[in-house]
Protein backbone atom coordinates (compact mmCIF):
# COMPACT_ATOMS: atom_id res chain seq x y z
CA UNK A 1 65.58 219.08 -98.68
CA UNK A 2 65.48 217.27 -101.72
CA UNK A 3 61.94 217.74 -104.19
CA UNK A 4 60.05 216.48 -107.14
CA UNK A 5 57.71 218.86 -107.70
CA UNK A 6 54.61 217.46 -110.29
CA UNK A 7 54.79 219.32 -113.53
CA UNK A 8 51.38 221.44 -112.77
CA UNK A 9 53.29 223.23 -109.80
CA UNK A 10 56.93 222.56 -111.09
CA UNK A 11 56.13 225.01 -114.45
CA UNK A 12 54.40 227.58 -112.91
CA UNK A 13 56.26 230.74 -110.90
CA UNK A 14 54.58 230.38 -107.54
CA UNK A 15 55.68 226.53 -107.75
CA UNK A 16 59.34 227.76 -108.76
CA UNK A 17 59.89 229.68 -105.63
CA UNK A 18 58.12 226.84 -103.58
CA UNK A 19 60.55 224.43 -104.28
CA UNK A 20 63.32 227.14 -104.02
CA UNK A 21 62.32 227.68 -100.45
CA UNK A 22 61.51 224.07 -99.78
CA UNK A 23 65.48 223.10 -100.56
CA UNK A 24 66.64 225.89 -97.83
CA UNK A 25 65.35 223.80 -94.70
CA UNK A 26 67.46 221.20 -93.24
CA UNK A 27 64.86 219.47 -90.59
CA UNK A 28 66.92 220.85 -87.61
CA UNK A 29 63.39 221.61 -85.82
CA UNK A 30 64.76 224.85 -84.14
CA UNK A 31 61.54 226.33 -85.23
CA UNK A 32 59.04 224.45 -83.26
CA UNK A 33 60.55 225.79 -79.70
CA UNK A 34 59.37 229.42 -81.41
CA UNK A 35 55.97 228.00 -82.87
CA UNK A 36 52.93 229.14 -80.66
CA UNK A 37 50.90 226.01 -82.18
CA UNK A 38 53.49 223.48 -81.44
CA UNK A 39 53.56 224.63 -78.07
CA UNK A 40 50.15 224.55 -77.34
CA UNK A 41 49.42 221.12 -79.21
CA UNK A 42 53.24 219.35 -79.18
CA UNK A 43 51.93 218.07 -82.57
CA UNK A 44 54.68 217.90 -85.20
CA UNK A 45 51.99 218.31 -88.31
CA UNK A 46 51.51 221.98 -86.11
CA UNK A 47 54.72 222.88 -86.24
CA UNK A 48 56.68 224.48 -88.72
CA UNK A 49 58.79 221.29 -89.82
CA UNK A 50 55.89 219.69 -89.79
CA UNK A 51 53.62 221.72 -92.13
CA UNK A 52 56.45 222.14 -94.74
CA UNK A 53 56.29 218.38 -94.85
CA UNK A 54 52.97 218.83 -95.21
CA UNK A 55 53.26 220.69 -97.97
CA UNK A 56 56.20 219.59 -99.49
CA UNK A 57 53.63 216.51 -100.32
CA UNK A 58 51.06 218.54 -102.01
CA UNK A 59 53.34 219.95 -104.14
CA UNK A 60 55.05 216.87 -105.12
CA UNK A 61 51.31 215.24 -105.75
CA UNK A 62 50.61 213.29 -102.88
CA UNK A 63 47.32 212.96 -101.96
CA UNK A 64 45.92 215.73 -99.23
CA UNK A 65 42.68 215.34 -97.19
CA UNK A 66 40.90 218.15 -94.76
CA UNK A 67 42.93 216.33 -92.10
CA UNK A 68 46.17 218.37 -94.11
CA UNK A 69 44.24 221.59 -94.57
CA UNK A 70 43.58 221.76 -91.36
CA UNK A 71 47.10 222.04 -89.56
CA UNK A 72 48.11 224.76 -92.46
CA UNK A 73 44.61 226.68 -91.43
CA UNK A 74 45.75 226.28 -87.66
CA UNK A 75 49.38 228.12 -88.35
CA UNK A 76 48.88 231.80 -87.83
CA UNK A 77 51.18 232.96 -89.84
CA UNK A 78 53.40 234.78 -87.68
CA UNK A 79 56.43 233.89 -89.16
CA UNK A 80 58.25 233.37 -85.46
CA UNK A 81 60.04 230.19 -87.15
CA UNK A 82 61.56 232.59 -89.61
CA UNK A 83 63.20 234.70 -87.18
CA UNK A 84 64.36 231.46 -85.22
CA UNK A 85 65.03 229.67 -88.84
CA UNK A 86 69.03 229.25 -89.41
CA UNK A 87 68.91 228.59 -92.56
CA UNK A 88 66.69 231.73 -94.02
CA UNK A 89 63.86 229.63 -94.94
CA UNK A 90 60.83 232.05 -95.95
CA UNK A 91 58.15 229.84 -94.33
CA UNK A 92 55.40 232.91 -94.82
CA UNK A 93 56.08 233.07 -98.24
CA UNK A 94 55.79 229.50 -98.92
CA UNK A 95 52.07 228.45 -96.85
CA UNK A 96 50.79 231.41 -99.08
CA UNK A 97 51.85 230.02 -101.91
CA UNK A 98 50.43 226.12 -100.75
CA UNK A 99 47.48 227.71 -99.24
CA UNK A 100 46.48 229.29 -102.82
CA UNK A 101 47.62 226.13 -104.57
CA UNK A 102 45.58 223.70 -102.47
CA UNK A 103 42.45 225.95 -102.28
CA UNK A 104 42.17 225.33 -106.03
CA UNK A 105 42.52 221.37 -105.62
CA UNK A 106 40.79 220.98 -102.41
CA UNK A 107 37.38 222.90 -102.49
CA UNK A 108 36.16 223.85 -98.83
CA UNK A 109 32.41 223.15 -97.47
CA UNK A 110 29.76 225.45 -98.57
CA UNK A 111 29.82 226.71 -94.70
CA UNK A 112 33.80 227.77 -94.95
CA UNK A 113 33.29 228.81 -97.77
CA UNK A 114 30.84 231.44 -96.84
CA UNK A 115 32.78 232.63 -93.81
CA UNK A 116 35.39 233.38 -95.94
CA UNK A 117 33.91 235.24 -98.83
CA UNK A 118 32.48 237.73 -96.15
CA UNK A 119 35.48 238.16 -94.05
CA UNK A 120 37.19 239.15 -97.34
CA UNK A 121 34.26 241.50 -98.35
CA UNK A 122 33.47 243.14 -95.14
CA UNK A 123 37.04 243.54 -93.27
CA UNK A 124 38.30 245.28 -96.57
CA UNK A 125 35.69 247.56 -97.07
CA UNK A 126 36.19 250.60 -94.28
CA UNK A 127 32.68 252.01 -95.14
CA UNK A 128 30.60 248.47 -94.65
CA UNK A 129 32.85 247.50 -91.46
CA UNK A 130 32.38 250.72 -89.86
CA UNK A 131 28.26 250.99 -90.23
CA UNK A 132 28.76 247.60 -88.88
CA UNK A 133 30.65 248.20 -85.92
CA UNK A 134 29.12 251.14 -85.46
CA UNK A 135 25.62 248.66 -85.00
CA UNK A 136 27.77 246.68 -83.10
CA UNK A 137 28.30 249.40 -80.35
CA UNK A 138 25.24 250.82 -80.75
CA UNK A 139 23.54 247.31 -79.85
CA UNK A 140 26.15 245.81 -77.30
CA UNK A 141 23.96 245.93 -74.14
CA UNK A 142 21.52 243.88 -75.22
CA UNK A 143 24.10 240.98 -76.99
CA UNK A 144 25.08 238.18 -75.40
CA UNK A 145 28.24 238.17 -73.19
CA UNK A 146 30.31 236.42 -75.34
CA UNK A 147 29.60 238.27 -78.60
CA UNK A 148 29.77 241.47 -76.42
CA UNK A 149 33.43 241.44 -75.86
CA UNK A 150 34.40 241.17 -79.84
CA UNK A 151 32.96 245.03 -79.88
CA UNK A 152 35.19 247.23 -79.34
CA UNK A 153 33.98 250.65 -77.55
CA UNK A 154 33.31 253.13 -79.53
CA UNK A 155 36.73 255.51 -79.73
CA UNK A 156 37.11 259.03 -80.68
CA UNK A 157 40.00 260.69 -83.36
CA UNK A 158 41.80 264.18 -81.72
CA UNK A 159 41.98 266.73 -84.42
CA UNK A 160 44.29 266.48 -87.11
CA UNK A 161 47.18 269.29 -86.90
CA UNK A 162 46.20 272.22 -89.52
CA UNK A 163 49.99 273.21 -89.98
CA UNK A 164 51.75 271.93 -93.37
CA UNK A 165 55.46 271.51 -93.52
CA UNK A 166 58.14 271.22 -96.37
CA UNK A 167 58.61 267.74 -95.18
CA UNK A 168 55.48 265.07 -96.09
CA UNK A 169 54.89 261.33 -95.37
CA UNK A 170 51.98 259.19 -96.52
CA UNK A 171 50.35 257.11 -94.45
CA UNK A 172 47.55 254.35 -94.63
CA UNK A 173 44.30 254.66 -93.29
CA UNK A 174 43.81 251.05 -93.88
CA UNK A 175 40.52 249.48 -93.61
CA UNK A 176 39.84 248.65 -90.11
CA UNK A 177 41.53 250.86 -87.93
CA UNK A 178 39.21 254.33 -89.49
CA UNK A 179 36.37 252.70 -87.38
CA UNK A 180 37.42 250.72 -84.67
CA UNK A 181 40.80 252.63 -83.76
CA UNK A 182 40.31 256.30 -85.35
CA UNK A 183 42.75 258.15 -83.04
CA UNK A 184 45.57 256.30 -84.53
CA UNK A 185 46.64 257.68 -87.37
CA UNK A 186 45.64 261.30 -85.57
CA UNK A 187 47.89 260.68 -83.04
CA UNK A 188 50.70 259.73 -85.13
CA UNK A 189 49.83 263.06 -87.91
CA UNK A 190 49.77 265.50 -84.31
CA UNK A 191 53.65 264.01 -83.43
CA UNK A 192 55.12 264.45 -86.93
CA UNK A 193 53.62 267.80 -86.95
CA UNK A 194 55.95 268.50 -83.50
CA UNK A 195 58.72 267.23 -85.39
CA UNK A 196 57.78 269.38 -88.70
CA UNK A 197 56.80 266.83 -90.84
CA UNK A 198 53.42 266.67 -92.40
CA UNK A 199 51.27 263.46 -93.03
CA UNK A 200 48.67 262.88 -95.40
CA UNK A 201 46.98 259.55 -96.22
CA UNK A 202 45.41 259.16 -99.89
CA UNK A 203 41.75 259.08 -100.21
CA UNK A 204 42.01 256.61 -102.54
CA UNK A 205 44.03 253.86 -100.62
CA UNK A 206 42.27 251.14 -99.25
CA UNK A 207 43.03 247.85 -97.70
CA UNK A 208 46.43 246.73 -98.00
CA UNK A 209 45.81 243.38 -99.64
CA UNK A 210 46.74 241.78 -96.96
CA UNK A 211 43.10 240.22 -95.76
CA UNK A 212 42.31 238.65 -99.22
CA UNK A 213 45.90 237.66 -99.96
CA UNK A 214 46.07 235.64 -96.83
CA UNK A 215 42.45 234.56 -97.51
CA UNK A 216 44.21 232.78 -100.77
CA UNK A 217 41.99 235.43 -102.48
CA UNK A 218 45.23 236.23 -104.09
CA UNK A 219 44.35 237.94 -107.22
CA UNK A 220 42.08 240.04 -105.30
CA UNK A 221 44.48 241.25 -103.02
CA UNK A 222 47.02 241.87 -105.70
CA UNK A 223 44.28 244.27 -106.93
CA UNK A 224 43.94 246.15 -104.36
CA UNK A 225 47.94 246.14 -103.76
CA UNK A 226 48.02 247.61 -107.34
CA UNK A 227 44.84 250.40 -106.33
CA UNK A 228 46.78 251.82 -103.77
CA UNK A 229 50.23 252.53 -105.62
CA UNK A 230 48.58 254.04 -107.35
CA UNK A 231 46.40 255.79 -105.05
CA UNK A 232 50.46 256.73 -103.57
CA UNK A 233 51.92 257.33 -106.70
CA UNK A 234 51.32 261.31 -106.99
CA UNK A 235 52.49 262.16 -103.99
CA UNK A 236 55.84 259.89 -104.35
CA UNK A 237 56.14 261.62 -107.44
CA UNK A 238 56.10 264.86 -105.67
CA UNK A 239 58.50 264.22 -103.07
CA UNK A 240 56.99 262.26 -100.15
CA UNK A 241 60.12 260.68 -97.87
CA UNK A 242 58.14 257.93 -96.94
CA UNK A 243 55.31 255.79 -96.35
CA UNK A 244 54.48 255.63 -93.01
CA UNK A 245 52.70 252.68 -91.47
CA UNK A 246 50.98 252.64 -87.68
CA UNK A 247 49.39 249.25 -88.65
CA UNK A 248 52.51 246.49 -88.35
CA UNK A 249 49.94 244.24 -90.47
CA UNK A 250 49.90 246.30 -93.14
CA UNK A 251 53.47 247.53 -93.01
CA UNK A 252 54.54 243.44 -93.13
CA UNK A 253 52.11 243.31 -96.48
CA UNK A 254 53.17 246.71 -98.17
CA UNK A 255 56.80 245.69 -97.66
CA UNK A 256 55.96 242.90 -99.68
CA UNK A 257 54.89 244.97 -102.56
CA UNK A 258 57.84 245.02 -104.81
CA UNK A 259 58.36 240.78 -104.71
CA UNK A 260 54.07 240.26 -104.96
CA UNK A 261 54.11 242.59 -108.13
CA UNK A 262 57.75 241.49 -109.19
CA UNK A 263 55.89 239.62 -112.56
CA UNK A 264 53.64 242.76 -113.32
CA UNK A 265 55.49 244.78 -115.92
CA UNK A 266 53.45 247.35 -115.43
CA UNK A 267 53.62 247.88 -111.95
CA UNK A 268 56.79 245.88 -110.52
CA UNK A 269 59.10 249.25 -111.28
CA UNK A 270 56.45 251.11 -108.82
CA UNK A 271 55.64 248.18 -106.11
CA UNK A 272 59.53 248.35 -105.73
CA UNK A 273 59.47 251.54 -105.15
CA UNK A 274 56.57 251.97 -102.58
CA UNK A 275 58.57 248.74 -100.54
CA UNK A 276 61.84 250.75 -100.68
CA UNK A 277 59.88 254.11 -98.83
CA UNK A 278 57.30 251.88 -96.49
CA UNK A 279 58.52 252.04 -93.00
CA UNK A 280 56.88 251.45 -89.57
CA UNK A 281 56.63 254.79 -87.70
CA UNK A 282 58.53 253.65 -84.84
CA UNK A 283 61.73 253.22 -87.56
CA UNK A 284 61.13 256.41 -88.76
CA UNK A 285 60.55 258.27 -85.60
CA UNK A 286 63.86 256.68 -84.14
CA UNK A 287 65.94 258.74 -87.20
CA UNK A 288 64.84 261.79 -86.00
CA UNK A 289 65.37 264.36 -82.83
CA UNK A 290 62.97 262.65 -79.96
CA UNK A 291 63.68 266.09 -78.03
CA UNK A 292 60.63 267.76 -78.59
CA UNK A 293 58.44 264.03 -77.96
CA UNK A 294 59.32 264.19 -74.05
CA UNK A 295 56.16 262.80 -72.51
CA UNK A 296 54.89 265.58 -69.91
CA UNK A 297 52.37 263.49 -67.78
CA UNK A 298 53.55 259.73 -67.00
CA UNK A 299 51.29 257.53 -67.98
CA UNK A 300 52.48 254.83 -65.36
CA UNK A 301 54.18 251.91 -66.12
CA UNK A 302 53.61 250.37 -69.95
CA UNK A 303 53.95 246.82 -71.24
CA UNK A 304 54.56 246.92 -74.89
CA UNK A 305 53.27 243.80 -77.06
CA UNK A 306 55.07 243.85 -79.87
CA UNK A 307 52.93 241.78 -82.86
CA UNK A 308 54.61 239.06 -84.87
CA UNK A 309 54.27 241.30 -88.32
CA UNK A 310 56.14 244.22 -86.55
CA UNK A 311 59.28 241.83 -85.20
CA UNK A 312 59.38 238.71 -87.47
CA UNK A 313 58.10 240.03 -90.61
CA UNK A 314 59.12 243.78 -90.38
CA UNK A 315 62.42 242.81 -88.84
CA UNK A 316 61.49 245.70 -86.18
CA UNK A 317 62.07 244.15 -83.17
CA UNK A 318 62.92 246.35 -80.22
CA UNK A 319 62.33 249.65 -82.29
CA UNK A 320 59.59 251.20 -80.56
CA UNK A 321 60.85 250.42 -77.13
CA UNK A 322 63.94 252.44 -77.56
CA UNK A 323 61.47 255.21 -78.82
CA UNK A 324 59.26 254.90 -75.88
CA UNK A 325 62.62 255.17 -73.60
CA UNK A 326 63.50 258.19 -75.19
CA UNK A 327 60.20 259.46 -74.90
CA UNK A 328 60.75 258.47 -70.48
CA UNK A 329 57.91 256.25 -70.77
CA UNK A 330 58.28 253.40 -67.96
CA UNK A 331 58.22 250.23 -69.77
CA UNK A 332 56.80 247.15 -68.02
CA UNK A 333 58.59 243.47 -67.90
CA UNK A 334 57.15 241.40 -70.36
CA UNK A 335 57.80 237.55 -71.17
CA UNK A 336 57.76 235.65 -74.43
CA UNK A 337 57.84 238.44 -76.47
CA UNK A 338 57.94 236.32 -79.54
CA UNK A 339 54.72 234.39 -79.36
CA UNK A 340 51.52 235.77 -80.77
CA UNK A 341 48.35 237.39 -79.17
CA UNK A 342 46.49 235.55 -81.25
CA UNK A 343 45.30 237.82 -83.57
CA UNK A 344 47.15 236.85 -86.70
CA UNK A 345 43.82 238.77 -89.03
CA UNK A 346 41.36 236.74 -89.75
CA UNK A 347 42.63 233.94 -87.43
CA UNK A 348 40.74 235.13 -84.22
CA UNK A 349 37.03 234.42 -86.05
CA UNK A 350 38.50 231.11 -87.92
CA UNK A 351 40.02 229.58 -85.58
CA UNK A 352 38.58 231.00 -82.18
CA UNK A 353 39.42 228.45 -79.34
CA UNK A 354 43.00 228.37 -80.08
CA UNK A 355 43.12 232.51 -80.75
CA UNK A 356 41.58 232.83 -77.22
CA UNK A 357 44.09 230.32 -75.76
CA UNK A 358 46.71 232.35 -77.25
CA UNK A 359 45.04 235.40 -75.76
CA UNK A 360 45.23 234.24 -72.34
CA UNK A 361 48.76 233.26 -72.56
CA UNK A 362 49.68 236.66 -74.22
CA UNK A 363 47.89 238.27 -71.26
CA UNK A 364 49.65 236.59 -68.60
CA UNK A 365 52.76 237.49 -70.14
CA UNK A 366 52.51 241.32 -70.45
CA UNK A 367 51.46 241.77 -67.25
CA UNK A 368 53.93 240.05 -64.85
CA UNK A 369 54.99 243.49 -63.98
CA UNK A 370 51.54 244.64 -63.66
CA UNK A 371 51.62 247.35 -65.53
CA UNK A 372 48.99 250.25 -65.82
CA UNK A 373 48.52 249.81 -69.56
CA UNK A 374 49.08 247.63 -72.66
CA UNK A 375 50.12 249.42 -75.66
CA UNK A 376 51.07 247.55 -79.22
CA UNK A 377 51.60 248.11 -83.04
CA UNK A 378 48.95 247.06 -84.88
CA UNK A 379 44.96 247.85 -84.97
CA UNK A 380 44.04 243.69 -84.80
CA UNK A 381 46.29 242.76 -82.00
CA UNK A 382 44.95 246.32 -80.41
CA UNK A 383 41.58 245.43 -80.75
CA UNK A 384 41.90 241.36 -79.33
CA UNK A 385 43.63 242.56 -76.82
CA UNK A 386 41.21 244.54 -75.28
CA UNK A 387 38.49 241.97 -75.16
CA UNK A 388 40.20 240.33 -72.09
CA UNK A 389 42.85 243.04 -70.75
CA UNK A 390 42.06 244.00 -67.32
CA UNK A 391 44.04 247.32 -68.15
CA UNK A 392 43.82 250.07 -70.82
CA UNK A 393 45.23 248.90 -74.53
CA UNK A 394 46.08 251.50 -76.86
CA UNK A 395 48.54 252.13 -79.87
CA UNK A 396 52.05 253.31 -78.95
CA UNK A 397 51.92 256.56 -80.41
CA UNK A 398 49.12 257.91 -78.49
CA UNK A 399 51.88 257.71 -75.23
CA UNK A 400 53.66 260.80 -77.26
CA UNK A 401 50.69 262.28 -78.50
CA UNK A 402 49.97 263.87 -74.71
């Protein structure tokens, strides 16, 4: 693709690798079969091919109205075209990039604006979102039906395992998944203990960036990218193998560390570093001796969703399925594995009716096989799945927790 980027983006870094990435696509349109917008709309401008047109004209100066903001706010993000893309073309990377760019130029309402700021002060913040879940819960029966089903029930954390071993991991707590899915990361410290390995998580790490960042809050999330490193950094230091993610949303943003700090001379040395050791625990788990992680009580047959950050982003695809096999866990039929739940972070509150339509497709296709329960990879594909699953939905690792 040929450009002529305008000198205010051509000069500047971000606008440097736009135009880099720009040049890779070709227009063969392989990604829209893959898109879960295009699909639903059959609108090129909510497509892939589309949207890089889209802004491939911002970036060259053309003018852009809410009309263009609006089919980049509709993609989710879940980078399906990339692992459909023939030609490499790092379509994630460069709607983050636009996105920031254009918020500058193109100033939202006072109403999206609003909505915005708070999802990127409360989701962040584990201490505010869980005293306001924990209202949530405590005041579901009397909310309306439709507000009802965003709460998740109120879920309770087994104990972490006392033991310590030679071997230690770090993990995330994260920001969201302390409150609304607190057995998680229990569940996942209780298996590496059967496997001698010892997991901590850093009171000091937060949020992975990832909320804000996608927000186009971008220096905020690179602050909070830089917080936890070195929240990390002791405990790399001493020896830790690894950092071990049960959130595939996080694990697709921590990855990401080492290119998103690339420019900071003071960290870029360290963000490479904490890339090279993040891994998704199903990737780890699948390098070590599964004997002892024999489920002893079927838990019937499982569909597993796998979520876009764990198989396009993460490059994980089919990971945790051979782990669950191991494990004898009965895995489910599932269709269109590749299309997203709908999730996607903050997507499900900004753009509800096409999150829910996505829902309802997702649904249908994980249980064809009717299976007894849904588990997946990731706390906000856990936690929108549940508000319309007519079986169980849990994460992954709570199957070899038993």
């Amino acid at each position: 693709m040929q450009t002529n980027l305008v000198q205010q983006f051509a000069n500047t870094p971000e606008g440097q690798e736009a135009e880099s990435i720009l040049r890779a696509c070709v227009h063969c349109g392989f990604c829209t079969a893959t898109c879960p917008t295009y699909q639903e709309l059959n609108d090129e401008r909510d497509g892939p091919r589309g949207r890089i047109y889209l802004m491939k004209m911002f970036l060259e100066g053309q003018e852009v109205t809410e009309k263009t903001r609006e089919h980049l706010d509709r993609c989710l993000t879940c980078r399906s075209c990339e692992t459909t893309c023939p030609s490499g073309v790092q379509y994630g990377r460069l709607v983050d990039i636009s996105r920031g760019l254009m918020e500058k130029e193109l100033p939202r309402s006072a109403g999206d604006k609003w909505m915005r700021w708070a999802l990127g002060r409360v989701i962040p913040n584990p201490k505010l979102f869980g005293v306001l879940l924990r209202l949530g819960q405590f005041f579901s029966p009397v909310l309306p039906s439709k507000l009802r089903t965003k709460v998740p029930p109120k879920k309770e954390a087994s104990p972490w395992p006392a033991a310590s071993h030679d071997r230690k991991v770090l993990a995330l707590a994260g920001c969201a998944q302390p409150a609304a899915t607190p057995n998680t990361n229990a569940a996942a410290a209780r298996v590496l203990d059967k496997l001698g390995i010892t997991m901590v998580e850093a009171p000091e790490a937060g949020c992975c960036g990832a909320v804000n960042y996608h927000l186009s809050e971008h220096e905020l999330g690179l602050a909070r990218m830089r917080q936890n490193i070195d929240a990390w950094w002791p405990a790399i230091e001493a020896g830790a193998e690894a950092i071990i993610m049960t959130a595939s949303g996080c694990g697709a943003m921590v990855q990401d560390y080492g290119h998103l700090l690339k420019d900071d001379p003071a960290y870029k040395d360290k963000a490479r570093k904490v890339s090279e050791l993040c891994t998704d625990i199903g990737a780890f788990l699948l390098q070590q001796d599964l004997d002892k992680l024999k489920i002893r009580q079927s838990p019937g047959k499982v569909a597993f969703h796998c979520p876009c950050t764990l198989q396009h982003a993460m490059k994980q695809n089919g990971v945790v399925e051979q782990v669950l096999a191991k494990a004898g866990v009965d895995l489910a039929q599932t269709k269109d594995k590749h299309l997203c739940c709908g999730s996607a972070g903050t997507y499900s509150v900004l753009q509800p009716e096409m999150s829910q339509q996505l829902l309802s497709n997702k649904l249908e296709a994980l249980t064809v096989d009717n299976p007894d329960r849904i588990v997946t990879a990731n706390v906000g594909c856990q936690m929108h799945l549940e508000t319309k699953a007519k079986v169980p939905v849990q994460h992954w690792i709570e199957l070899l927790d038993q």
